[in-house]
N, C-alpha and C. Protein backbone atom coordinates (compact mmCIF):
# COMPACT_ATOMS: atom_id res chain seq x y z
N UNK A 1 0.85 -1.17 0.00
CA UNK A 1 0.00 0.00 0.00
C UNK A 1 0.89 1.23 0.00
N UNK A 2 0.86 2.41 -1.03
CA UNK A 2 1.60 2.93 -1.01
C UNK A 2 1.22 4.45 -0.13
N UNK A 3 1.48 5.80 -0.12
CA UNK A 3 0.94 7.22 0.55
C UNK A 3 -0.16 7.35 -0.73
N UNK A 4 0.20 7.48 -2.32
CA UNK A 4 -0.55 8.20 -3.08
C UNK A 4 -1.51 7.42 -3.26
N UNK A 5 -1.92 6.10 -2.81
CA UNK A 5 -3.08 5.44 -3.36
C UNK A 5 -4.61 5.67 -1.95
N UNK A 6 -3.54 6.30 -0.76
CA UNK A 6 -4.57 6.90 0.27
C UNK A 6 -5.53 7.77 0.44
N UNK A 7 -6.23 8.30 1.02
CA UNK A 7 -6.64 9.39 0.90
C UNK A 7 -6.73 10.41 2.13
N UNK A 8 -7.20 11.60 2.41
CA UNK A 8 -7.56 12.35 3.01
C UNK A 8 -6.31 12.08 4.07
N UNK A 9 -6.27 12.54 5.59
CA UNK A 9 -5.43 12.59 6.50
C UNK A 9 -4.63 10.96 6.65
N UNK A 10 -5.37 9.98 6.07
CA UNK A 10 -4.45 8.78 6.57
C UNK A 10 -3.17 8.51 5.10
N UNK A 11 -3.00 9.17 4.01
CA UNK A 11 -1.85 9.13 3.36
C UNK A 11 -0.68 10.60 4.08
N UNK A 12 -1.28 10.87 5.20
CA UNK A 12 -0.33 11.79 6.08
C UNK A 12 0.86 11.24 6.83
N UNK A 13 0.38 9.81 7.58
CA UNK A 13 0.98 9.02 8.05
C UNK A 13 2.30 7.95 7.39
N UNK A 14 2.62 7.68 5.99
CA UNK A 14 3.77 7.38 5.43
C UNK A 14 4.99 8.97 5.53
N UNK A 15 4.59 9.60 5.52
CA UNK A 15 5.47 10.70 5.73
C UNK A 15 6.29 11.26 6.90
N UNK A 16 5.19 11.10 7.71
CA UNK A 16 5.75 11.11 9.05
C UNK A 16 6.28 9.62 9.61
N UNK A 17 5.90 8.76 9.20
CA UNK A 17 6.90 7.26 9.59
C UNK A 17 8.59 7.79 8.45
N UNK A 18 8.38 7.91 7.56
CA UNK A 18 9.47 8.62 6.72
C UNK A 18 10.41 9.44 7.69
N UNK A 19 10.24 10.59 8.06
CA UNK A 19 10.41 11.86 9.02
C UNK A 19 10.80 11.02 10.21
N UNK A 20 9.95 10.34 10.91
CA UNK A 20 10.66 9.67 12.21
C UNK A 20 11.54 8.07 12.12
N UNK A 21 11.88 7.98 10.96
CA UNK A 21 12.66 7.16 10.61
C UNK A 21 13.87 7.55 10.68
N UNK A 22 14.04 8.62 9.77
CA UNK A 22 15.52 9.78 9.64
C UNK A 22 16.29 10.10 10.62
N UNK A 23 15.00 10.39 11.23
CA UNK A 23 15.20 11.32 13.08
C UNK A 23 16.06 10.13 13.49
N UNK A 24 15.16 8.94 13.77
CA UNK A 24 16.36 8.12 14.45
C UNK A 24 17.41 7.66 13.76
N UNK A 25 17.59 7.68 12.48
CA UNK A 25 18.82 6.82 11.75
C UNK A 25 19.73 7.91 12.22
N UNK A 26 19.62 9.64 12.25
CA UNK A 26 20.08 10.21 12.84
C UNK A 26 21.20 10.27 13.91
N UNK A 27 19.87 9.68 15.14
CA UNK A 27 19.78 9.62 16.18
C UNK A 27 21.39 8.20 16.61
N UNK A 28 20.62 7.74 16.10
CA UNK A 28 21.62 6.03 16.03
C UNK A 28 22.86 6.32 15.37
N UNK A 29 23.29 6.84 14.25
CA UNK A 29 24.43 7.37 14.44
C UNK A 29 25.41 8.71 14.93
N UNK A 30 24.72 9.00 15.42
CA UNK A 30 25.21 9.78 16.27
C UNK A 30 26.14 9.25 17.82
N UNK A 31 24.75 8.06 18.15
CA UNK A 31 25.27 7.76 19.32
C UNK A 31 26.42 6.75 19.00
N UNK A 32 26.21 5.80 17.93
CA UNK A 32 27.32 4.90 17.41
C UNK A 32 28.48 5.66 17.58
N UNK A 33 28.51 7.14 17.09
CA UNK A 33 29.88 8.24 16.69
C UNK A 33 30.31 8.11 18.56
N UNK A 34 29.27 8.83 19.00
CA UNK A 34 29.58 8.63 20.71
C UNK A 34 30.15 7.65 21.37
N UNK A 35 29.86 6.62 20.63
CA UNK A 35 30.71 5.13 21.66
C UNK A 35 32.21 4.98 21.01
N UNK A 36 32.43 5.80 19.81
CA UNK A 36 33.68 5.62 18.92
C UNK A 36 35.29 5.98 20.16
N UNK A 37 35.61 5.59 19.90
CA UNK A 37 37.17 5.90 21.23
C UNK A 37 37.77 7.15 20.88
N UNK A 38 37.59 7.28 19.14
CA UNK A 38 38.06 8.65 19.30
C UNK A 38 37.18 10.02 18.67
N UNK A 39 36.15 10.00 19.74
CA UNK A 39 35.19 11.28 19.20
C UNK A 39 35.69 12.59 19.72
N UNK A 40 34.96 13.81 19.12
CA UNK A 40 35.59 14.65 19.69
C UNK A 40 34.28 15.32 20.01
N UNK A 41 33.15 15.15 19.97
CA UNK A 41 32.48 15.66 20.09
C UNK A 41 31.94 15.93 21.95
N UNK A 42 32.58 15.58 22.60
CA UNK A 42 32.39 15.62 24.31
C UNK A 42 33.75 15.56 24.67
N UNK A 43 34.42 16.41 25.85
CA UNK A 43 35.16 16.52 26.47
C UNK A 43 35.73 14.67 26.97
N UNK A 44 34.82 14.81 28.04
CA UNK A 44 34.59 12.96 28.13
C UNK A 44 33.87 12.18 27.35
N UNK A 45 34.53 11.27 27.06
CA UNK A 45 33.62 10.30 26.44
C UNK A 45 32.83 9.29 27.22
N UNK A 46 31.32 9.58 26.64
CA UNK A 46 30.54 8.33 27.59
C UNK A 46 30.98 7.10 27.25
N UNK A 47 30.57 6.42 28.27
CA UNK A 47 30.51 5.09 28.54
C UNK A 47 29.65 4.30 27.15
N UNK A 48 30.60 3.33 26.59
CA UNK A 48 30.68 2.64 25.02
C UNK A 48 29.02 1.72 25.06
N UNK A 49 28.74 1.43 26.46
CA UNK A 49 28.04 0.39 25.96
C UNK A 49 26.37 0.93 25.88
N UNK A 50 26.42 1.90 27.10
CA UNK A 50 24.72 2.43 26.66
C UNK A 50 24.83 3.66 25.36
N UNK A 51 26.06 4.12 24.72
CA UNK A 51 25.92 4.52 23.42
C UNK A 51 25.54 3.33 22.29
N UNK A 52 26.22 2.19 22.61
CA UNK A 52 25.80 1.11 22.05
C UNK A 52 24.34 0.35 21.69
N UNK A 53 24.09 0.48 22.47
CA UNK A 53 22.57 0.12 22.86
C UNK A 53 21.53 1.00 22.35
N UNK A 54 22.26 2.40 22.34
CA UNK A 54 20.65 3.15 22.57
C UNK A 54 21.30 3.77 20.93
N UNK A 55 22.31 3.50 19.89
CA UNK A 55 22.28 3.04 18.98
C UNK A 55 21.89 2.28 18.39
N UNK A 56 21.61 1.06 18.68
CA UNK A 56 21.18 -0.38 18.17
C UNK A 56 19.37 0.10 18.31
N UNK A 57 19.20 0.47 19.01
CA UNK A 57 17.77 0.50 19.41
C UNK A 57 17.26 1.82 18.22
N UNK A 58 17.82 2.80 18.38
CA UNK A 58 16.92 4.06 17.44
C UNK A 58 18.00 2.91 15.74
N UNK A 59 18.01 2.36 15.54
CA UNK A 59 18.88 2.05 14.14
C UNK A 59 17.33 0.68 14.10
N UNK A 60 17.02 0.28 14.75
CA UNK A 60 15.82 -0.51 14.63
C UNK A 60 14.70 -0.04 14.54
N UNK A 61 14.75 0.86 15.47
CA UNK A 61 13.15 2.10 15.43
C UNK A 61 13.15 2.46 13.84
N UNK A 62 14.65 2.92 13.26
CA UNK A 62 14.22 3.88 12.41
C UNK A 62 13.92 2.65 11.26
N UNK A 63 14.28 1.38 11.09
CA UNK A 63 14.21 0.70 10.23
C UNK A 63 12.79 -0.16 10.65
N UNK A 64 12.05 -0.45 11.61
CA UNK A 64 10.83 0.08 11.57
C UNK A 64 10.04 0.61 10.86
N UNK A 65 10.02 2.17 11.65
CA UNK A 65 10.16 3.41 10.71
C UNK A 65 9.90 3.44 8.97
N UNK A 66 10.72 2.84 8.54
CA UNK A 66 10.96 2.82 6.96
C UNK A 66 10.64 1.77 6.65
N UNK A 67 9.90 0.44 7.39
CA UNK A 67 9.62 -0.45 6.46
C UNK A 67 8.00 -0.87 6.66
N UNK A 68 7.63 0.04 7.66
CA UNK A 68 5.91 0.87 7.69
C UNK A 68 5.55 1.36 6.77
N UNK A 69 6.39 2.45 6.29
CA UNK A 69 5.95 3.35 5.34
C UNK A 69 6.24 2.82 3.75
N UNK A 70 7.44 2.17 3.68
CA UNK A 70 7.64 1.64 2.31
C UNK A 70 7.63 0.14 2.30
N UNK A 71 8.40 -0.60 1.48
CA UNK A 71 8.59 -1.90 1.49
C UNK A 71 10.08 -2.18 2.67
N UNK A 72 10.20 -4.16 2.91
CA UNK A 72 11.21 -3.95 3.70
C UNK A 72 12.49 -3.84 3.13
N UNK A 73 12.87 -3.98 1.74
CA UNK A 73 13.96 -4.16 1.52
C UNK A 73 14.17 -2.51 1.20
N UNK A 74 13.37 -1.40 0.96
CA UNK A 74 13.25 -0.15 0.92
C UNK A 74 13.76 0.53 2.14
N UNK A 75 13.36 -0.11 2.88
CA UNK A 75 13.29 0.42 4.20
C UNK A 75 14.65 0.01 5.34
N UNK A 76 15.08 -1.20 4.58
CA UNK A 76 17.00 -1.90 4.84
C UNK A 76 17.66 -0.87 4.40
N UNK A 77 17.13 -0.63 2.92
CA UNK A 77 18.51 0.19 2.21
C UNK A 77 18.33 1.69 2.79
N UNK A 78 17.27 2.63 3.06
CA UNK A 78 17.22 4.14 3.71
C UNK A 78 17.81 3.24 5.13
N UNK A 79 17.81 3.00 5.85
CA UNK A 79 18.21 2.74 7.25
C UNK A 79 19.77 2.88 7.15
N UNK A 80 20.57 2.05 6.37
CA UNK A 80 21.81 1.45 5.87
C UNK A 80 22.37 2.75 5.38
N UNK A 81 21.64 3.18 4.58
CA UNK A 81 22.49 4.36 3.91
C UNK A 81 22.75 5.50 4.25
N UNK A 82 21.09 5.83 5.33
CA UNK A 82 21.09 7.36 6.52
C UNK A 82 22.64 7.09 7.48
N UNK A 83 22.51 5.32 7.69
CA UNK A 83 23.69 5.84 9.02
C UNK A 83 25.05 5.89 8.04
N UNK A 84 25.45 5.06 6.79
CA UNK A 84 26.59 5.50 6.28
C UNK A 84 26.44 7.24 5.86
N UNK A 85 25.97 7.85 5.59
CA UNK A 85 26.10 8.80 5.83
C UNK A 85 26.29 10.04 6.90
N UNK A 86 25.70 8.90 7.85
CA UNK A 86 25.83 10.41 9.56
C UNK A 86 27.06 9.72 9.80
N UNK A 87 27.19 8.53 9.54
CA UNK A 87 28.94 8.40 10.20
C UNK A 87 30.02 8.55 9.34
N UNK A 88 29.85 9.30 8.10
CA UNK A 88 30.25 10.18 7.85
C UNK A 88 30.97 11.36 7.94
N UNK A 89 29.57 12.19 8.25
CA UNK A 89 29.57 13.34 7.88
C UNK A 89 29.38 14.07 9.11
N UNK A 90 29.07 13.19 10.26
CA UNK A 90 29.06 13.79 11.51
C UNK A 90 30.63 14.15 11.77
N UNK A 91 31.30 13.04 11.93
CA UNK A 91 32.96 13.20 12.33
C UNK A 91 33.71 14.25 11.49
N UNK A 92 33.22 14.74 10.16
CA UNK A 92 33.77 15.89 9.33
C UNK A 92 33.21 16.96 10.19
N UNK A 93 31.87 17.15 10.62
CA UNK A 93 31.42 18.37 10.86
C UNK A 93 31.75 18.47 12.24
N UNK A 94 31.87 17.33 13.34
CA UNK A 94 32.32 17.46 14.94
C UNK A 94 33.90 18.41 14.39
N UNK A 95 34.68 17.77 13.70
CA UNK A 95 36.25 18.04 13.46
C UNK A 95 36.50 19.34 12.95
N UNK A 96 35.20 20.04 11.98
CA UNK A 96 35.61 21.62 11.69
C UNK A 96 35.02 22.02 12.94
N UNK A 97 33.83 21.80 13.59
CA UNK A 97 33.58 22.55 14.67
C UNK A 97 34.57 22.83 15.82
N UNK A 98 35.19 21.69 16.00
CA UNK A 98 36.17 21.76 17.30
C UNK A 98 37.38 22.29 16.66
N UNK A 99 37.55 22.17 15.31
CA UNK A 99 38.74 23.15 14.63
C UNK A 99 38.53 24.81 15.42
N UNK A 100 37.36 25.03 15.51
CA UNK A 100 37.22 26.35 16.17
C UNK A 100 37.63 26.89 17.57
N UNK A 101 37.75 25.54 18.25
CA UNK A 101 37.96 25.50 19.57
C UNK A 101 36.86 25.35 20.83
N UNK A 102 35.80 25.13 20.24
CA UNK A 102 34.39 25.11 20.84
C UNK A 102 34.32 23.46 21.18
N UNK A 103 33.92 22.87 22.40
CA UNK A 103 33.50 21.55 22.50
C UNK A 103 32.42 21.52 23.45
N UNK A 104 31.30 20.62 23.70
CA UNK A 104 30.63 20.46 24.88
C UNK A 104 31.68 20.11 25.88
C-alpha cells in the first residue's frame, strides 16, 4: 500500500513514519559516533556500551520506521544508507567545529 493510493489525512501518516525514521537513523548514528574511542564531540567520552545500545535500538526504530511506510527491503537500504552517511559526515562536521575551539 503505497501514501498516493490513500486518501484524506491517513496518506499523512507514510510521511511522518518517513520523518521519524531519519530522526532516528540520525539519532543512532550519532550515538554509534559517541561510543567511537576517538570522538571529539564531548570533552569525556561516555561510557561505550549504553551509546551502544541506545544506537542499536533508534537504528531498529528507524528501520521500523521505513519499512511501515515503504517496502522492507526499501526500508534496509534508507536505514543502511542514513547511518553511512551520519557516520560520515558527523565526524567531518564534529572536526571543523572543534577546529574552532568550541566543544561540549
Amino acid at each position: 500500500m503505497s501514501g498516493a493510493s490513500l486518501s484524506g489525512l491517513a496518506g499523512f501518516y507514510p510521511a511522518c513514519l518517513v520523518l521519524a525514521g531519519f530522526c532516528l537513523a540520525v539519532a543512532a548514528g550519532a550515538a554509534f559516533y559517541l561510543a567511537s574511542g576517538q570522538q571529539q564531540w564531548c570533552r569525556v567520552r561516555p561510557p561505550a556500551r549504553p551509546c551502544l545500545g541506545a544506537g542499536a535500538l533508534f537504528s531498529l526504530l528507524s528501520l521500523v520506521g521505513f519499512v511501515a511506510a515503504t517496502d522492507w527491503l526499501v526500508g534496509v537500504f534508507m536505514t543502511v544508507a542514513l547511518l553511512m552517511l551520519v557516520l560520515s559526515l558527523l565526524p567531518l562536521a564534529v572536526a571543523l567545529h572543534a577546529r574552532k575551539g568550541v566543544r561540549l
